[in-house]
Protein backbone atom coordinates (compact mmCIF):
# COMPACT_ATOMS: atom_id res chain seq x y z
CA UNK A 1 -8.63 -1.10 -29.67
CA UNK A 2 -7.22 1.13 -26.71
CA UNK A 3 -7.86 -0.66 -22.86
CA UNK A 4 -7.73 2.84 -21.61
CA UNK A 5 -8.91 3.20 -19.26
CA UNK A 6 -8.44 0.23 -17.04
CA UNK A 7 -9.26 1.94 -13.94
CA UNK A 8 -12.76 3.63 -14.37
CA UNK A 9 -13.58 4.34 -10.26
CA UNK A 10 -16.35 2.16 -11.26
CA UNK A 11 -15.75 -1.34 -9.86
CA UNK A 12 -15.41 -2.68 -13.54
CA UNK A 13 -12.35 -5.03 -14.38
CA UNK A 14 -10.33 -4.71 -17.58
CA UNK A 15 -7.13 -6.61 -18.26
CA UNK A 16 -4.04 -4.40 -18.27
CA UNK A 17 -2.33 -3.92 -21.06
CA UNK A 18 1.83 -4.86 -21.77
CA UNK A 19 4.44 -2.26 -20.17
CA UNK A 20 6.34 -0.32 -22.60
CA UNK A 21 9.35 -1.54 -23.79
CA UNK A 22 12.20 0.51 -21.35
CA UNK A 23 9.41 -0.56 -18.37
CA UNK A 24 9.81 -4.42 -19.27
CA UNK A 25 10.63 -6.83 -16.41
CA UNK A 26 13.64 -8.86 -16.70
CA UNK A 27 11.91 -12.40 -15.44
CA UNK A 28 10.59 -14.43 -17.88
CA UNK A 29 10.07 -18.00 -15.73
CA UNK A 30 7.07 -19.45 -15.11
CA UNK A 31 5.15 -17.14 -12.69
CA UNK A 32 3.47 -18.22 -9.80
CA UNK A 33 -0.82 -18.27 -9.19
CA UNK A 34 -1.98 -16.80 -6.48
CA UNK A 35 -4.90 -18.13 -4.88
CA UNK A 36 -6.71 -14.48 -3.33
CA UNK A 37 -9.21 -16.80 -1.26
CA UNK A 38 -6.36 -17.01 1.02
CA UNK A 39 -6.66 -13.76 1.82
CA UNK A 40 -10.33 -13.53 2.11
CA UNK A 41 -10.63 -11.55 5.30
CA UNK A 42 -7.84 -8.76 4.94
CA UNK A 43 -8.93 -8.26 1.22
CA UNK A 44 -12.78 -7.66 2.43
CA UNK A 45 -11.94 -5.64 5.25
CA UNK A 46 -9.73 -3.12 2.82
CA UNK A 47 -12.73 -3.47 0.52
CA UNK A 48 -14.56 -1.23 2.51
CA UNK A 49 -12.22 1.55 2.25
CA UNK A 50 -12.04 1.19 -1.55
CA UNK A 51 -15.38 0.27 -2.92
CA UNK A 52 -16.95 3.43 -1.64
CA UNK A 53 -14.27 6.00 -2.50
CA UNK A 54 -15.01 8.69 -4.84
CA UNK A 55 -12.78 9.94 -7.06
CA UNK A 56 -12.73 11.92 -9.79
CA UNK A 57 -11.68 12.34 -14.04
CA UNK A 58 -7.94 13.83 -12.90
CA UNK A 59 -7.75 10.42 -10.45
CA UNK A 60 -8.68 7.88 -12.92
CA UNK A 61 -6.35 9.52 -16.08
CA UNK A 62 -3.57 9.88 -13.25
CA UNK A 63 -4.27 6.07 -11.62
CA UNK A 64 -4.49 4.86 -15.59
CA UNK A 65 -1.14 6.50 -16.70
CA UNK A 66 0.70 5.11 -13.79
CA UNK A 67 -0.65 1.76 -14.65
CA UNK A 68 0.24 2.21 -18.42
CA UNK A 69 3.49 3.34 -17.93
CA UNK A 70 4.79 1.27 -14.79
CA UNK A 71 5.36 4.05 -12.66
CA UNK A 72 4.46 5.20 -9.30
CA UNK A 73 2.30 7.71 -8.66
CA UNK A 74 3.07 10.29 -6.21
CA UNK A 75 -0.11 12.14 -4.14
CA UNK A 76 0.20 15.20 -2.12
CA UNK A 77 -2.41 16.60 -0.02
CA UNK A 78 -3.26 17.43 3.18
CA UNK A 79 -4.49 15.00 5.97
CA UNK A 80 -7.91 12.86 5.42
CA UNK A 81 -7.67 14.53 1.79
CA UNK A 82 -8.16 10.67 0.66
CA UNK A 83 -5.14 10.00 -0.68
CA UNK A 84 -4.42 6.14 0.88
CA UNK A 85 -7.97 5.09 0.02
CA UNK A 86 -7.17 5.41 -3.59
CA UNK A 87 -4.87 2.68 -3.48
CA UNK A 88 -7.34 0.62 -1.91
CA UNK A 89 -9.73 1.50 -4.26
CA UNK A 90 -7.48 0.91 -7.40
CA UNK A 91 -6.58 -2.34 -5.58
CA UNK A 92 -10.46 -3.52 -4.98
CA UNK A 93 -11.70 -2.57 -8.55
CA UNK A 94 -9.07 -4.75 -10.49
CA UNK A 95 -8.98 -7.36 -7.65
CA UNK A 96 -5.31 -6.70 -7.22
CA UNK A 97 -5.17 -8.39 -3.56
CA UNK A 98 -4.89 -6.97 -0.47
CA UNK A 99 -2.97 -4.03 -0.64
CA UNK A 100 1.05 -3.66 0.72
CA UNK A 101 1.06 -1.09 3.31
CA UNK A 102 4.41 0.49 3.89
CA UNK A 103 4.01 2.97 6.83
CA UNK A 104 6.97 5.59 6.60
CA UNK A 105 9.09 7.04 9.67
CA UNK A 106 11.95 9.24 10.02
CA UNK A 107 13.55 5.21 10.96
CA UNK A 108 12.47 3.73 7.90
CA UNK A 109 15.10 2.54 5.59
CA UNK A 110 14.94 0.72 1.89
CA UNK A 111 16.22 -2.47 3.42
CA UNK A 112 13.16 -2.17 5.89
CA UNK A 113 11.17 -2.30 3.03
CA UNK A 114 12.89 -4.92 1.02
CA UNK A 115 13.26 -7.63 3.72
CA UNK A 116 14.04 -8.11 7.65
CA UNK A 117 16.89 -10.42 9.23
CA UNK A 118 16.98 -11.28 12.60
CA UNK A 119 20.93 -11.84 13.62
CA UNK A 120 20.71 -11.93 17.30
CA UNK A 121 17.74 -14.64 17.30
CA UNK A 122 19.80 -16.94 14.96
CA UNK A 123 23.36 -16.58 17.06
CA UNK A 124 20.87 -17.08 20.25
CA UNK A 125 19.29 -20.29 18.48
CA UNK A 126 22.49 -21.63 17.14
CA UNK A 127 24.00 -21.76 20.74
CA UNK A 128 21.72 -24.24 22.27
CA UNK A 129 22.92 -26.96 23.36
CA UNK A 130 21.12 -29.15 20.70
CA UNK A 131 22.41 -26.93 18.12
CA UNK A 132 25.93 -27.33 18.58
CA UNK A 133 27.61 -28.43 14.98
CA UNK A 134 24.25 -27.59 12.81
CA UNK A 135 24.24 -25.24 10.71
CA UNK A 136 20.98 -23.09 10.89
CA UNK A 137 18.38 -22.29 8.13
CA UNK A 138 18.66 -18.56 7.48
CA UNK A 139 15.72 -18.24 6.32
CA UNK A 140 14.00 -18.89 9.31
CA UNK A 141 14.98 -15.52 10.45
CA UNK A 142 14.03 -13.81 7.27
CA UNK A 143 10.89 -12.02 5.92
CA UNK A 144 10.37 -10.12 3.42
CA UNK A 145 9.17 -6.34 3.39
CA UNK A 146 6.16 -4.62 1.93
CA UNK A 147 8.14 -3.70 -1.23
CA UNK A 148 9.85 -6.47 -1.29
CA UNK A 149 6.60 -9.20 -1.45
CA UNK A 150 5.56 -6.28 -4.24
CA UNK A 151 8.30 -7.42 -6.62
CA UNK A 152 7.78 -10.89 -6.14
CA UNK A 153 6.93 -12.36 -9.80
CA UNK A 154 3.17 -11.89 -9.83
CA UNK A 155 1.15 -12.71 -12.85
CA UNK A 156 -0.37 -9.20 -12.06
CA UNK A 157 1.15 -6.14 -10.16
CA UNK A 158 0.32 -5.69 -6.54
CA UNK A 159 -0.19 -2.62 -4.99
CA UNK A 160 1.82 -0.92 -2.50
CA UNK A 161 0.91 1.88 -0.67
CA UNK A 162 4.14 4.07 0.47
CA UNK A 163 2.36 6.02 3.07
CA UNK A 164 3.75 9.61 4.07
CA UNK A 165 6.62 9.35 2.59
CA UNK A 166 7.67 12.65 3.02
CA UNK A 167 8.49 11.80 6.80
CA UNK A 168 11.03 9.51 5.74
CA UNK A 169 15.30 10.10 6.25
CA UNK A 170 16.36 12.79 3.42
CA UNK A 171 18.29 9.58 1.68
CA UNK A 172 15.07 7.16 0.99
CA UNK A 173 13.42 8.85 -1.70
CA UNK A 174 16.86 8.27 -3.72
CA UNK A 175 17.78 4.87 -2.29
CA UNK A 176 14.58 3.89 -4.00
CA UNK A 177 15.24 5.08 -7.26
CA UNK A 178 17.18 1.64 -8.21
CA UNK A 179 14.50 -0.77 -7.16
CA UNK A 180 11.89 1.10 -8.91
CA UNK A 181 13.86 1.28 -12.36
CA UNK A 182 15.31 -1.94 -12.25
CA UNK A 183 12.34 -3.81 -10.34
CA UNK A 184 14.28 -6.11 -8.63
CA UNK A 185 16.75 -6.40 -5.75
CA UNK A 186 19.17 -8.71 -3.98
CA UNK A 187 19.64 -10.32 -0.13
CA UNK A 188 23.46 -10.30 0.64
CA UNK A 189 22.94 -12.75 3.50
CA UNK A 190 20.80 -15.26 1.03
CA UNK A 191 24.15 -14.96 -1.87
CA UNK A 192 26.16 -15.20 0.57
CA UNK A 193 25.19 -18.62 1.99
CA UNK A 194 25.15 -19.55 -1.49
CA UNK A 195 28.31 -19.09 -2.10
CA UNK A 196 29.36 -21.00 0.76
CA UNK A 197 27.98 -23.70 0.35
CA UNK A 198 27.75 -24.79 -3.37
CA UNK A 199 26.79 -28.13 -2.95
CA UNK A 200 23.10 -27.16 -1.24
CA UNK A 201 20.32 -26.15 -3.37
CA UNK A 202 20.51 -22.14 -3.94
CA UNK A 203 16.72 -21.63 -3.26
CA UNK A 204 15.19 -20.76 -0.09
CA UNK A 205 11.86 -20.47 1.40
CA UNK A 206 11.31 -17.09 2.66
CA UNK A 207 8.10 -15.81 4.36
CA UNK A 208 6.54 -12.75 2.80
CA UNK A 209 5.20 -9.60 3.99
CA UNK A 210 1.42 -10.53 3.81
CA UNK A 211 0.75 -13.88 5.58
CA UNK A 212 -2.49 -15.52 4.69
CA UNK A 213 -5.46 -15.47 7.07
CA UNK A 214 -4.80 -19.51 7.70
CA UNK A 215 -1.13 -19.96 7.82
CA UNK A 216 -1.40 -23.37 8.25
CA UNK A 217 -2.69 -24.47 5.05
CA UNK A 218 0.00 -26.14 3.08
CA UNK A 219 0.13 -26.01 -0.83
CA UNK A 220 2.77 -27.56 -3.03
CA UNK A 221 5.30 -26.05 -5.30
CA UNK A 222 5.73 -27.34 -9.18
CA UNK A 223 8.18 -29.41 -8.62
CA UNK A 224 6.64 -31.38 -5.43
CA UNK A 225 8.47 -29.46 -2.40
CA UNK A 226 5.64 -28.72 0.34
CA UNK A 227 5.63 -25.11 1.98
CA UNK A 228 3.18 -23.11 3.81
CA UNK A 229 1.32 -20.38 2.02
CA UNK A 230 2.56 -17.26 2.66
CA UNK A 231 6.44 -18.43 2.07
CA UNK A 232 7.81 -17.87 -1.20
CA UNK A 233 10.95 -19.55 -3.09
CA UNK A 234 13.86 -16.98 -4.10
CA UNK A 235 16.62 -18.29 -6.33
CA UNK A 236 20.21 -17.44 -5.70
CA UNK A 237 19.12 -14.66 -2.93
CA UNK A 238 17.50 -12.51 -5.52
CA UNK A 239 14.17 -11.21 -6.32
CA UNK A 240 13.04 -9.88 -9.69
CA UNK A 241 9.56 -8.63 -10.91
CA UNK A 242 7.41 -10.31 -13.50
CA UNK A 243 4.68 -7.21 -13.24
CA UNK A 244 6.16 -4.38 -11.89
CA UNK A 245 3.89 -3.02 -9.01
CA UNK A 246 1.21 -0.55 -8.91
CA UNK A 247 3.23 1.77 -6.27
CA UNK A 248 1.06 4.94 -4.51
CA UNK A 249 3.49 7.17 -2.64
CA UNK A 250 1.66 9.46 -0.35
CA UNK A 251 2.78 13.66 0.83
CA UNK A 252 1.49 15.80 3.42
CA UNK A 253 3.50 18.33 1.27
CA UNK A 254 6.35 18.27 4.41
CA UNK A 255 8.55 18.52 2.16
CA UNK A 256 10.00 18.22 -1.20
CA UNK A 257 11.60 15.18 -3.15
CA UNK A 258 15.01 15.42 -5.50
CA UNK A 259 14.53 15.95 -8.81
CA UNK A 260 15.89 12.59 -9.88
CA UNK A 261 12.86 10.95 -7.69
CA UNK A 262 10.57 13.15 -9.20
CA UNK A 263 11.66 12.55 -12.66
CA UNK A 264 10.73 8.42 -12.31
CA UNK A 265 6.87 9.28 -10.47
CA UNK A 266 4.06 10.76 -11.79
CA UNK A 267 2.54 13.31 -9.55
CA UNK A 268 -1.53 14.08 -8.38
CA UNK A 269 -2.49 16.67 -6.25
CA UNK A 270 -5.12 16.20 -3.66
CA UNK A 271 -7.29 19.30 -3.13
CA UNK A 272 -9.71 19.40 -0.32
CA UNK A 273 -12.71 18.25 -0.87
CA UNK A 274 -15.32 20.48 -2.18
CA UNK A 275 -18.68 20.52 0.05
CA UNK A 276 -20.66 18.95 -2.75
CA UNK A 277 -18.13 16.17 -2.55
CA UNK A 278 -17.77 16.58 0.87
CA UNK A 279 -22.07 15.92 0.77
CA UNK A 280 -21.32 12.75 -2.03
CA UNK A 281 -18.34 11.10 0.62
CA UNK A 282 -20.83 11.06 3.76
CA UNK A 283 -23.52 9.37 1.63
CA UNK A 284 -21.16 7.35 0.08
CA UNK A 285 -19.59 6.19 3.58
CA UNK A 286 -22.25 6.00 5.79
CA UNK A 287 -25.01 5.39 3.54
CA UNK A 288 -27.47 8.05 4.22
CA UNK A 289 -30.45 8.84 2.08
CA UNK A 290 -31.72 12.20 0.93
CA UNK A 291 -33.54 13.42 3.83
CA UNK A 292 -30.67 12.20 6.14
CA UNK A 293 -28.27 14.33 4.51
CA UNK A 294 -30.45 17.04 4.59
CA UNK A 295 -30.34 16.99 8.20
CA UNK A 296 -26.92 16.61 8.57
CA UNK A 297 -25.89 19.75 6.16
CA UNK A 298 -25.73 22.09 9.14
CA UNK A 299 -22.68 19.65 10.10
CA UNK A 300 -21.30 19.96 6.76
CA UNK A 301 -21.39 23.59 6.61
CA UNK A 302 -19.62 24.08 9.64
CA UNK A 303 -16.92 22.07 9.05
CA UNK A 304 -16.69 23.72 5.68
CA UNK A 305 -16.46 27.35 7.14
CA UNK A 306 -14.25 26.69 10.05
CA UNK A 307 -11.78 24.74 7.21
CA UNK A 308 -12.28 27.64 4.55
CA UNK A 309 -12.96 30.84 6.13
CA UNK A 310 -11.17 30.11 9.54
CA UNK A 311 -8.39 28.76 8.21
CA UNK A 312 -8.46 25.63 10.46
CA UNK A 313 -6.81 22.16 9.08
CA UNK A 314 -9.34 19.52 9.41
CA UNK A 315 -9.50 16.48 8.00
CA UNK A 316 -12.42 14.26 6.12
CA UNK A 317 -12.36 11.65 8.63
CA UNK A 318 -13.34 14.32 11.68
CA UNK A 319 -16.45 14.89 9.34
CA UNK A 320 -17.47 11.60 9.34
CA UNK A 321 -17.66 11.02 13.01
CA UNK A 322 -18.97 14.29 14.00
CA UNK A 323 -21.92 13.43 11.46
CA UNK A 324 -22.35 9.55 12.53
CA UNK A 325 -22.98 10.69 15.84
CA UNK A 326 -25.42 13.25 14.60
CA UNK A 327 -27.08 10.63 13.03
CA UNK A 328 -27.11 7.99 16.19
CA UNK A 329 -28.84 11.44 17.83
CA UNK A 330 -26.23 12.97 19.78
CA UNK A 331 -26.62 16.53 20.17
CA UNK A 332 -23.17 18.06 18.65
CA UNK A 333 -24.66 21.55 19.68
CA UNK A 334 -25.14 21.38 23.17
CA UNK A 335 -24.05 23.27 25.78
CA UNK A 336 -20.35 21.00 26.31
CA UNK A 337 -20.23 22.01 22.38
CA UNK A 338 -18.61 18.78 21.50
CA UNK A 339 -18.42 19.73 17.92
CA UNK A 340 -15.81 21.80 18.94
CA UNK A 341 -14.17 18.80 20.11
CA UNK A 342 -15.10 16.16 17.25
CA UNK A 343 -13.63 19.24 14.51
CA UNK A 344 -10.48 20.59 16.75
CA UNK A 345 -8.18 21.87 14.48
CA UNK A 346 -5.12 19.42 13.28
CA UNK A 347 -2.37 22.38 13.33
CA UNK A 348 -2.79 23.21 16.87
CA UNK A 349 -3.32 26.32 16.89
């Protein structure tokens, strides 16, 4: 029998299926458990964002494809279109974690995103006095990045959330065409100490992107060693993926991608919200009832025109505070017309 869908927008939990055979991850060790009650706090708090999202058929076939085939799914729309709550909702119905937010500049590069090192502060540490002769643990200086805690070998995938990508430098969108085909990468610094030393035990406790709510908890690896939660062992300074991750790259439309990134994503586009969904999000997020929303339609239907027939980029978000302050009573018609304020147009124009 067929598990599609897994993701349903409906807050039910399937198990997902086995990856194709070209999408197959190359580790095959014993995999890790992951205790989520760690991360208790940061998963409820990006619950709320996910739990009441509403999405649609085109969503869940798109969200269920990328799942089935292991590959990441690229959104485009315009600001407050919804686009990063989808991840968090994907991530809250299959209880996936908290979700791996990746933030994208014109600074950001794949190494950014795979792991940081910290030089200066090592150099710095290793010339104290009481340091003179030792040789330092590297990995104190070490953490790993968003993508790279997403390609640590999880039972299940995690998901990252590559947000605005399309600000990035014109070379990321190819530099991370190897990591997502091969699902796995390597730290130079971590091989190369290694190498160096061949006598000392080639793994090394690293400290990952998403650190638990208590740090200070301890819990025990297989094979006795203690470390603190939110550190990870990697073998011979590499990392490889057990479940490749659910990856949601998200466009303002900015710009476009090379073909050879677009061939390895599949692609959703994000219209603007419709005002009968526009009417279905404010219940959804602020929990109105029927004669609430009544009242607040006026709202609705002026953000609508000034959006459609003005030709004014707003965004969902503006919406939603203009109307919860309609609802606490404040009067967004009033002679300081603060709704002009609340709904000022994001092109700046």
């Amino acid at each position: 029998m067929s598990k599609w869908p897994i993701y349903r927008g409906s807050n039910e939990i399937e198990d997902l299926p086995l990856p194709p055979g070209w999408r197959k991850p190359k580790y095959t060790e014993k995999l890790p458990k992951l205790d989520w009650s760690l991360y208790k706090q940061q998963i409820e708090a990006q619950s709320l964002r996910g739990k009441n999202y509403l999405t649609d058929d085109e969503q869940i076939n798109m969200v269920n494809a990328a799942l089935f085939l292991r590959r990441p799914l690229l959104i485009t729309g315009k600001p407050g279109s919804g686009k990063t709550s989808l991840a968090y909702s994907v991530a809250h119905e299959l209880k996936l974690g908290p979700v791996l937010l990746w933030p994208i500049n014109t600074r950001s590069t794949l190494q950014e995103g795979l792991y940081r090192y910290d030089p200066l502060a090592r150099l710095q540490e290793a010339n104290l006095p009481e340091n003179q002769g030792k040789r330092s643990n590297i990995s104190k200086y070490m953490r790993l990045g968003p993508l790279g805690t997403a390609l640590l070998p999880y039972r299940h995938p995690r998901v990252l959330l590559i947000d605005e990508l399309d600000k990035s430098d014109i070379d990321l969108p190819n530099d991370l065409l190897n990591v997502f085909e091969e699902g796995e990468f390597e730290i130079p610094e971590l091989v190369r100490q290694d190498e160096y030393n061949k006598e000392a035990d080639n793994r090394t406790l690293i400290s990952t992107y998403d650190i638990p709510d208590d740090n200070l908890t301890n819990a025990t690896l297989s094979d006795g060693e203690d470390k603190k939660d939110g550190q990870v062992v990697i073998t011979r300074g590499r990392v490889r993926s057990a479940a490749f991750p659910f990856v949601v790259m998200t466009s303002n439309g900015e710009r476009d991608f090379p073909p050879a990134f677009l061939r390895r994503c599949l692609r959703l586009e994000v219209p603007s919200p419709t005002p009968e969904r526009l009417t279905e999000i404010v219940r959804l997020q602020l929990g109105l009832d029927k004669k609430k929303l009544t009242e607040i339609e006026p709202v609705i239907t002026e953000f609508v025109t000034r959006r459609d027939n003005q030709g004014q980029e707003l965004a969902t978000d503006q919406l939603l505070n203009a109307i919860y302050l309609a609802v606490q009573g404040v009067e967004l018609t009033s002679k300081d017309k603060l709704i002009d304020k609340l709904l000022r147009r994001l092109d700046n124009r």
